[in-house]
Protein backbone atom coordinates (compact mmCIF):
# COMPACT_ATOMS: atom_id res chain seq x y z
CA UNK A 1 5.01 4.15 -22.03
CA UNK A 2 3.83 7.29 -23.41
CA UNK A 3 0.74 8.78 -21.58
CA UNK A 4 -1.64 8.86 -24.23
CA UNK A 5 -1.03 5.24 -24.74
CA UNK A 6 -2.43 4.45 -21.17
CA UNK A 7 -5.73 3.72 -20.07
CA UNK A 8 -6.42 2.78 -16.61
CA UNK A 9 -7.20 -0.42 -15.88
CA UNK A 10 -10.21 -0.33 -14.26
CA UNK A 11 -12.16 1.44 -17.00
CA UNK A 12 -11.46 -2.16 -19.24
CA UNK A 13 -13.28 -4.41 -16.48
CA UNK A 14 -15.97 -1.41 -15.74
CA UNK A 15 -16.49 -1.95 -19.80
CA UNK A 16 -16.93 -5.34 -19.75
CA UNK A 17 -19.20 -5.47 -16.71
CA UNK A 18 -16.68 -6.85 -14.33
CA UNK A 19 -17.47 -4.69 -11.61
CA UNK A 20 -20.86 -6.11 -9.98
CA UNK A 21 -19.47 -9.98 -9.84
CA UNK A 22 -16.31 -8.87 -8.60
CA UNK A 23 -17.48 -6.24 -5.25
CA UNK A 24 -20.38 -9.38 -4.78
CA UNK A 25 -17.03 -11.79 -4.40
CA UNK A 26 -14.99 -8.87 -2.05
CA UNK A 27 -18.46 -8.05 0.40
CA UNK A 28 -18.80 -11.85 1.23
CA UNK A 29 -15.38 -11.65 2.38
CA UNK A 30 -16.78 -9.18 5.52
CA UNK A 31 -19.04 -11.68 6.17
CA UNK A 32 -16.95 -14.13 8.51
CA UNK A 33 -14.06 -11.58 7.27
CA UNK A 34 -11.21 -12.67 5.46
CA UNK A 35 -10.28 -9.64 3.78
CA UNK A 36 -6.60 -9.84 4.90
CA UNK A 37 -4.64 -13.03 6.59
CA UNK A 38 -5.92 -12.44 10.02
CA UNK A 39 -9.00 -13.54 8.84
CA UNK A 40 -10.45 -12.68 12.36
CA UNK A 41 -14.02 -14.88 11.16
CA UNK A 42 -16.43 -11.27 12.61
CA UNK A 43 -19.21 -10.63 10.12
CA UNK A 44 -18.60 -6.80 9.91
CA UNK A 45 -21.53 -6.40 7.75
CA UNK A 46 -23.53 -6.79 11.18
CA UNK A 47 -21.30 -4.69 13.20
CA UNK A 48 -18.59 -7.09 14.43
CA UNK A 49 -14.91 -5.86 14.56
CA UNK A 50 -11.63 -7.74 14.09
CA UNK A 51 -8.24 -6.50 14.88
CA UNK A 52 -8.70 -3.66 12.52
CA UNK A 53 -11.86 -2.50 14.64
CA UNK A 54 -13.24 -1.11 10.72
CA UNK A 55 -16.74 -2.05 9.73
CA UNK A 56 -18.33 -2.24 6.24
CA UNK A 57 -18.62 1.37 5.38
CA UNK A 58 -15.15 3.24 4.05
CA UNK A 59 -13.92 5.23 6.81
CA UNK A 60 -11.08 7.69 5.85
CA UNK A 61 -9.26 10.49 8.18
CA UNK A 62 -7.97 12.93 5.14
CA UNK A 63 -7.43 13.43 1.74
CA UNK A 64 -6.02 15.53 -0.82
CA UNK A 65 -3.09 16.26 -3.27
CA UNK A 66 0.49 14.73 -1.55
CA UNK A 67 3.54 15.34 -2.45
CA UNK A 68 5.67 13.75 0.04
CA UNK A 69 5.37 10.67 -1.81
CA UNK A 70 8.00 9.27 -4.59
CA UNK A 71 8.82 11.58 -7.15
CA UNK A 72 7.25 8.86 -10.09
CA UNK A 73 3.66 9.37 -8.05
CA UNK A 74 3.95 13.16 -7.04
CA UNK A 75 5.47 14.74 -10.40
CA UNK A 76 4.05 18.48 -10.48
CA UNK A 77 0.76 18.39 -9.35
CA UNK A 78 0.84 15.74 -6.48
CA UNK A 79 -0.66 12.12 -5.77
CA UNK A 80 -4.16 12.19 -4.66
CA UNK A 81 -4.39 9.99 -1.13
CA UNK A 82 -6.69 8.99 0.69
CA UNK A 83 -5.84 8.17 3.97
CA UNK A 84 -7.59 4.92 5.42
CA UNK A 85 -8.85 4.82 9.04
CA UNK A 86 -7.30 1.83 11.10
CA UNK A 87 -4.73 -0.81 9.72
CA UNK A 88 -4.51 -4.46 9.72
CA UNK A 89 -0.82 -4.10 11.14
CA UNK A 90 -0.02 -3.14 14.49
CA UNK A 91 3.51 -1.63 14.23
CA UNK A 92 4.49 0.23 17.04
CA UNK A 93 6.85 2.47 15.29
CA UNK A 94 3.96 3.81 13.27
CA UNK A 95 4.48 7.16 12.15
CA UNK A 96 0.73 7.47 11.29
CA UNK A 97 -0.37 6.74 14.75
CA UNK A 98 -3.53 8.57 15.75
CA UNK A 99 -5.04 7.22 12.05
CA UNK A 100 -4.07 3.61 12.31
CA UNK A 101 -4.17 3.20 15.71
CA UNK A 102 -6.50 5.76 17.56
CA UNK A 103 -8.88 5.97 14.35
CA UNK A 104 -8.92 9.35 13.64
CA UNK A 105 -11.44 9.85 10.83
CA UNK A 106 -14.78 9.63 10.04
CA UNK A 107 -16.95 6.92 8.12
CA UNK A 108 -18.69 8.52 4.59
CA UNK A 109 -20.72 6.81 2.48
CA UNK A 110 -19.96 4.98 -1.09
CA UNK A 111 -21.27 8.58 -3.18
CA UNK A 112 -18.47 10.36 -0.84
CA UNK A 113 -15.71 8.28 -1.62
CA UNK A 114 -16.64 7.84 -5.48
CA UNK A 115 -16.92 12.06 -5.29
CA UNK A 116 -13.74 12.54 -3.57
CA UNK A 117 -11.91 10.28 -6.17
CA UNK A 118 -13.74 12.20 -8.70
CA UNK A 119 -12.29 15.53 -6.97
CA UNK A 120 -9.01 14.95 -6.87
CA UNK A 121 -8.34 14.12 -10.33
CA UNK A 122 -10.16 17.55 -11.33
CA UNK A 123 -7.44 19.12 -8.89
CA UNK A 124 -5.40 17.98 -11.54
CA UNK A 125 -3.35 14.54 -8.97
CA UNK A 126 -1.28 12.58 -11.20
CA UNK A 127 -3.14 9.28 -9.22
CA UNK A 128 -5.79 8.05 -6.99
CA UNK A 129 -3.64 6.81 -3.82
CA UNK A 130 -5.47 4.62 -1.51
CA UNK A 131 -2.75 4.44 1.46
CA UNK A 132 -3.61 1.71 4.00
CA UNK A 133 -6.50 0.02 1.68
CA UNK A 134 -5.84 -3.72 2.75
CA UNK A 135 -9.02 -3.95 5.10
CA UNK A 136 -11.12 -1.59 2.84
CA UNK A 137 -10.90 -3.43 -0.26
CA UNK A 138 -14.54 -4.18 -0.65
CA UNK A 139 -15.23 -0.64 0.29
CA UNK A 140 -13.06 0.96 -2.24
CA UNK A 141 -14.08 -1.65 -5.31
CA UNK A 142 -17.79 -0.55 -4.69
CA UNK A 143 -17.29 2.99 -4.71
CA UNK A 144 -15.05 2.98 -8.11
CA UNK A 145 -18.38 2.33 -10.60
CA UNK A 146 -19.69 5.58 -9.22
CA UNK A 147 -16.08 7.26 -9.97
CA UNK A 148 -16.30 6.37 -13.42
CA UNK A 149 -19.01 7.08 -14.44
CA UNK A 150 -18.17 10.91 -13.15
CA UNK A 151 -14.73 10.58 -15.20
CA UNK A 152 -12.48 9.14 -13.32
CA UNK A 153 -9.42 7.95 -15.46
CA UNK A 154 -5.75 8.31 -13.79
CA UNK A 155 -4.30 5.28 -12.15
CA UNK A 156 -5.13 3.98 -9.13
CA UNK A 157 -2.48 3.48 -6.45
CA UNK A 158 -2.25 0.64 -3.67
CA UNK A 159 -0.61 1.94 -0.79
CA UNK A 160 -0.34 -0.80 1.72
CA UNK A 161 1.76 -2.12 4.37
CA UNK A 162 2.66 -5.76 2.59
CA UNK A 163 0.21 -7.37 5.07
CA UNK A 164 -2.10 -8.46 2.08
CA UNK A 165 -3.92 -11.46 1.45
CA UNK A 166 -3.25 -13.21 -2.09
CA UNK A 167 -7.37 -13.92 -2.25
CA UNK A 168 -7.79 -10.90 -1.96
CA UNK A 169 -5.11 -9.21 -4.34
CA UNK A 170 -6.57 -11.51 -7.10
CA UNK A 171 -9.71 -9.87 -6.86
CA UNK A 172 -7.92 -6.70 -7.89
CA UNK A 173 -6.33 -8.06 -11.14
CA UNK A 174 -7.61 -5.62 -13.63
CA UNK A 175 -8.68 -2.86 -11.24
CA UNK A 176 -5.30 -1.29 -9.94
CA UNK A 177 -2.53 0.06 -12.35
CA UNK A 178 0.52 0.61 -9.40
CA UNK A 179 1.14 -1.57 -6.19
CA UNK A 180 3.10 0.26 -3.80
CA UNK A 181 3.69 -2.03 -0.93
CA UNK A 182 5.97 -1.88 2.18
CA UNK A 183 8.75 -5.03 2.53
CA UNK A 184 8.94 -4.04 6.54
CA UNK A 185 10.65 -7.38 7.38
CA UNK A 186 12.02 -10.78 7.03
CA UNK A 187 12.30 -12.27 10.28
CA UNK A 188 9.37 -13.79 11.83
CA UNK A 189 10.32 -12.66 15.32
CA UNK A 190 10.71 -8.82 14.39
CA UNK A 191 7.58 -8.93 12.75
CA UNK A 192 5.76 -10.35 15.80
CA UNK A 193 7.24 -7.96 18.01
CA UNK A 194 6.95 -5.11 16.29
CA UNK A 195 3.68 -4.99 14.74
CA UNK A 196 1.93 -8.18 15.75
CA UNK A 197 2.00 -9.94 12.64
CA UNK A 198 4.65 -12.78 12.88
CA UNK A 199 3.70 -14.56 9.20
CA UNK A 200 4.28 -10.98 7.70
CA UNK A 201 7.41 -12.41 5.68
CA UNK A 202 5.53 -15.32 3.82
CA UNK A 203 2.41 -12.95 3.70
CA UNK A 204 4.58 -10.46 2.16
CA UNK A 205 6.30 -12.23 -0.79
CA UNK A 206 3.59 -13.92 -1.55
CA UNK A 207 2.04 -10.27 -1.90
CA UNK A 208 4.08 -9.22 -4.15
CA UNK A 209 4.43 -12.28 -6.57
CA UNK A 210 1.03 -11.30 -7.18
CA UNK A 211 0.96 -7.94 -7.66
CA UNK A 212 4.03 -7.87 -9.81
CA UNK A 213 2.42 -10.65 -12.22
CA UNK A 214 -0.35 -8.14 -12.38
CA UNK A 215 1.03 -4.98 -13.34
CA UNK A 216 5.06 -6.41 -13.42
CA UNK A 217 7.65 -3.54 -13.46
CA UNK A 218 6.80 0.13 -13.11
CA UNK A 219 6.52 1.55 -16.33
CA UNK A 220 6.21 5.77 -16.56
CA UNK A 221 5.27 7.91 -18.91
CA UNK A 222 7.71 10.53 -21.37
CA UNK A 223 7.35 13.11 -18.05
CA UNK A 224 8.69 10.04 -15.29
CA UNK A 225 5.39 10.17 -13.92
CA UNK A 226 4.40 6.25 -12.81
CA UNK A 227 1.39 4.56 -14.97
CA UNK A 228 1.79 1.32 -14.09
CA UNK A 229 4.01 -1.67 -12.36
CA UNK A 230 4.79 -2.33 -8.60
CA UNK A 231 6.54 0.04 -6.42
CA UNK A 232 8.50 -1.48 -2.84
CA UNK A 233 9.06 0.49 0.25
CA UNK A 234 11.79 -0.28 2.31
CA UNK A 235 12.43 1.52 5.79
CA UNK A 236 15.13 0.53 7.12
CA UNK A 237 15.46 0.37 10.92
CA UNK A 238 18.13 0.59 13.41
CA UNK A 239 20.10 -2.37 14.31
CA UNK A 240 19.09 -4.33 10.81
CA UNK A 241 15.87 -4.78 11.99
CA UNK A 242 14.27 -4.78 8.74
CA UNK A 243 16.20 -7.80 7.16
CA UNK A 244 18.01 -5.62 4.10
CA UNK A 245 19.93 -8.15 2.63
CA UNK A 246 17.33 -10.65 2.52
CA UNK A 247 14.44 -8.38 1.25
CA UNK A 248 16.53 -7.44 -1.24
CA UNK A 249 18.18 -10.66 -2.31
CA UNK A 250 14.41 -12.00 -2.79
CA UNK A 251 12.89 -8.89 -5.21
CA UNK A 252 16.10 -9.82 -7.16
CA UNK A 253 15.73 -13.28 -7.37
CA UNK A 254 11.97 -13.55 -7.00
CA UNK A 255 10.26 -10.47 -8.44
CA UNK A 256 12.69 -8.79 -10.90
CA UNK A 257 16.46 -7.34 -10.25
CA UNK A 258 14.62 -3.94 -12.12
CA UNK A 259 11.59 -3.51 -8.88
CA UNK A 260 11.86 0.09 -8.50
CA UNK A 261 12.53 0.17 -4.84
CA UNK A 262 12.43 3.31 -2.26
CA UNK A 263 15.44 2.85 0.30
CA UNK A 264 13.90 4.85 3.15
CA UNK A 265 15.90 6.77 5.46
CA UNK A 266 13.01 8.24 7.95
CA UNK A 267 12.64 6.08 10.83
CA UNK A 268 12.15 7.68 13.61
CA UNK A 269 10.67 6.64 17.45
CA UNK A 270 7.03 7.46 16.98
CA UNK A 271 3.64 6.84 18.69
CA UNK A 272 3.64 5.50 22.93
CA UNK A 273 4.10 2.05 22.22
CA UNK A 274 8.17 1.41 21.65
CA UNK A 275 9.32 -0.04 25.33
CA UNK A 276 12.12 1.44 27.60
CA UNK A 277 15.81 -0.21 26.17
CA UNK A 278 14.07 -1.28 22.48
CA UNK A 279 16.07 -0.97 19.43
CA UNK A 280 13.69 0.79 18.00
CA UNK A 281 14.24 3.81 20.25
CA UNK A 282 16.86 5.72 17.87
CA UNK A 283 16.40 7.02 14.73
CA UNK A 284 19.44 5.17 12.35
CA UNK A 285 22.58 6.54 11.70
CA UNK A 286 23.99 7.79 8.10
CA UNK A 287 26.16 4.92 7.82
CA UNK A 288 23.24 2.43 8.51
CA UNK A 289 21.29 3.66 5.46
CA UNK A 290 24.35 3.83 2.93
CA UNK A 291 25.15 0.04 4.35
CA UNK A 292 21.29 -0.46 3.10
CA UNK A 293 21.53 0.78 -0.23
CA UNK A 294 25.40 -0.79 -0.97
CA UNK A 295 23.07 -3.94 0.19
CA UNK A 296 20.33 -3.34 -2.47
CA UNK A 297 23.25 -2.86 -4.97
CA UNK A 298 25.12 -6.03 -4.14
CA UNK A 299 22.12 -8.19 -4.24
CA UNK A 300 21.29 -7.18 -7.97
CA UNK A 301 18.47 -4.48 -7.39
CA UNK A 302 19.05 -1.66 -10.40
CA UNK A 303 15.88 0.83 -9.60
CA UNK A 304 16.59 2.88 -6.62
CA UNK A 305 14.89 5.75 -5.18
CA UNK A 306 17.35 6.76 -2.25
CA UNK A 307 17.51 9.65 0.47
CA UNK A 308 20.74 11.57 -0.75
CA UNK A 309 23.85 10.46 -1.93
């Protein structure tokens, strides 16, 4: 797609008054909250937290141009996150620990959020990245008015861990232009050990069924910078832990064999909450993350952002 083809998605519903119906829809989910499939039932609008411990007000701990991200979001000038305070997963591994965890940040208003949007594009970010956005949806839908009307025109970027919930994904059809979503696991039991979330595999692919039939394959512009389509993260973890094969055989046979997916290589023991003798207490070895991306190979997947050769 050539860039001055694109327009951002969100600037069609903002022009056809989408926008007030649609944040009405995402703010009654905080009421007995069902923002993501925890649905803990707390009415955060009145102060009541969930498992995410996040109220009704965006909280974020940083933001600013990125470019540790994949080279399709970063480019020259860098992807503009926005780091989300808190998470709806509770991974243990979790190499943003002190943010999703111990809540480093602060909680701004809607103006800050629709400013510091605003801000990064004028620094000249290829994107708005929203990383960890899954219990801030309502938050970020009803600061984005206020961002266009100041300008605001790149793509938006959702950065989450998988854990989404479809109801909720549906009521960004039209808003986002790239999904970027972790595929952490396939076994029920890993994902209930290791970050407290043992539907995460059927919460997961139903995820991204939705958010490919949304924006389907990643499409860039003439410079390979990303404009639109979904985008899958997979870490792989020591000991197979992450279900390779599996993840892999699905986005083939269930999404499309041409998902651009990142095979990631940088797991590594983080935060104080991996126990004594865990598998997860070793970073992998070279031979586990070549095994990985043969796997991705085998099962059919022809997009792949790898470590090294």
């Amino acid at each position: 797609m050539r860039r001055d083809d694109f327009k951002a998605a969100y600037l069609a519903a903002y022009e056809k008054g989408l926008f007030p119906e649609i944040i009405r829809q995402a703010f009654g989910l905080l009421e007995k909250c069902t923002v993501c499939p925890r649905k803990c039932g707390v009415d955060r609008t009145r102060g009541e937290k969930g498992f995410c411990r996040s109220g009704d007000r965006p909280e974020i701990s940083s933001y600013g141009p990125h470019f540790g991200e994949e080279q399709p979001l970063v480019g020259r000038r860098g992807s503009g996150t926005i780091f989300m305070t808190w998470c709806n997963l509770g991974c243990i591994f979790c190499q943003n620990y002190g943010i999703s965890r111990l809540g480093e940040g602060s909680r701004i208003s809607f103006d800050d959020l629709s400013r510091i949007m605003v801000q990064l594009q004028r620094r000249g970010c290829h994107n708005i990245n929203f990383v960890s956005p899954s219990h801030f949806v309502p938050q970020i839908l009803k600061a984005l008015p206020g961002a266009i009307e100041s300008g605001l025109s790149v793509p938006l970027v959702y950065n989450t861990g998988g854990y989404d919930s479809v109801e909720t994904i549906r009521l960004l059809d039209g808003i986002f232009d790239i999904y970027m979503p972790d595929f952490k696991y396939t076994s029920r039991a890993a994902a209930e050990t290791y970050s407290e979330a043992p539907d995460y595999p059927e919460i997961v692919k139903a995820a991204l069924k939705e958010m490919h039939r949304q924006t389907g394959d990643l499409e860039m512009d003439e410079d390979g910078i990303a404009l639109r389509g979904l985008l899958v993260r997979h870490l792989v973890l020591p000991g197979g832990l992450a279900g390779t094969r599996e993840a892999m055989r699905f986005l083939a046979r269930n999404i499309s064999r041409d998902t651009y997916v990142n095979i990631m290589d940088q797991y590594h023991p983080c935060g104080d909450l991996i126990p004594p003798g865990s598998p997860l207490n070793r970073r992998i070895t070279r031979d586990e993350y070549l095994e990985a991306v043969h796997i991705a190979r085998e099962e059919g997947i022809t997009r792949i952002d790898r470590a090294f050769s």
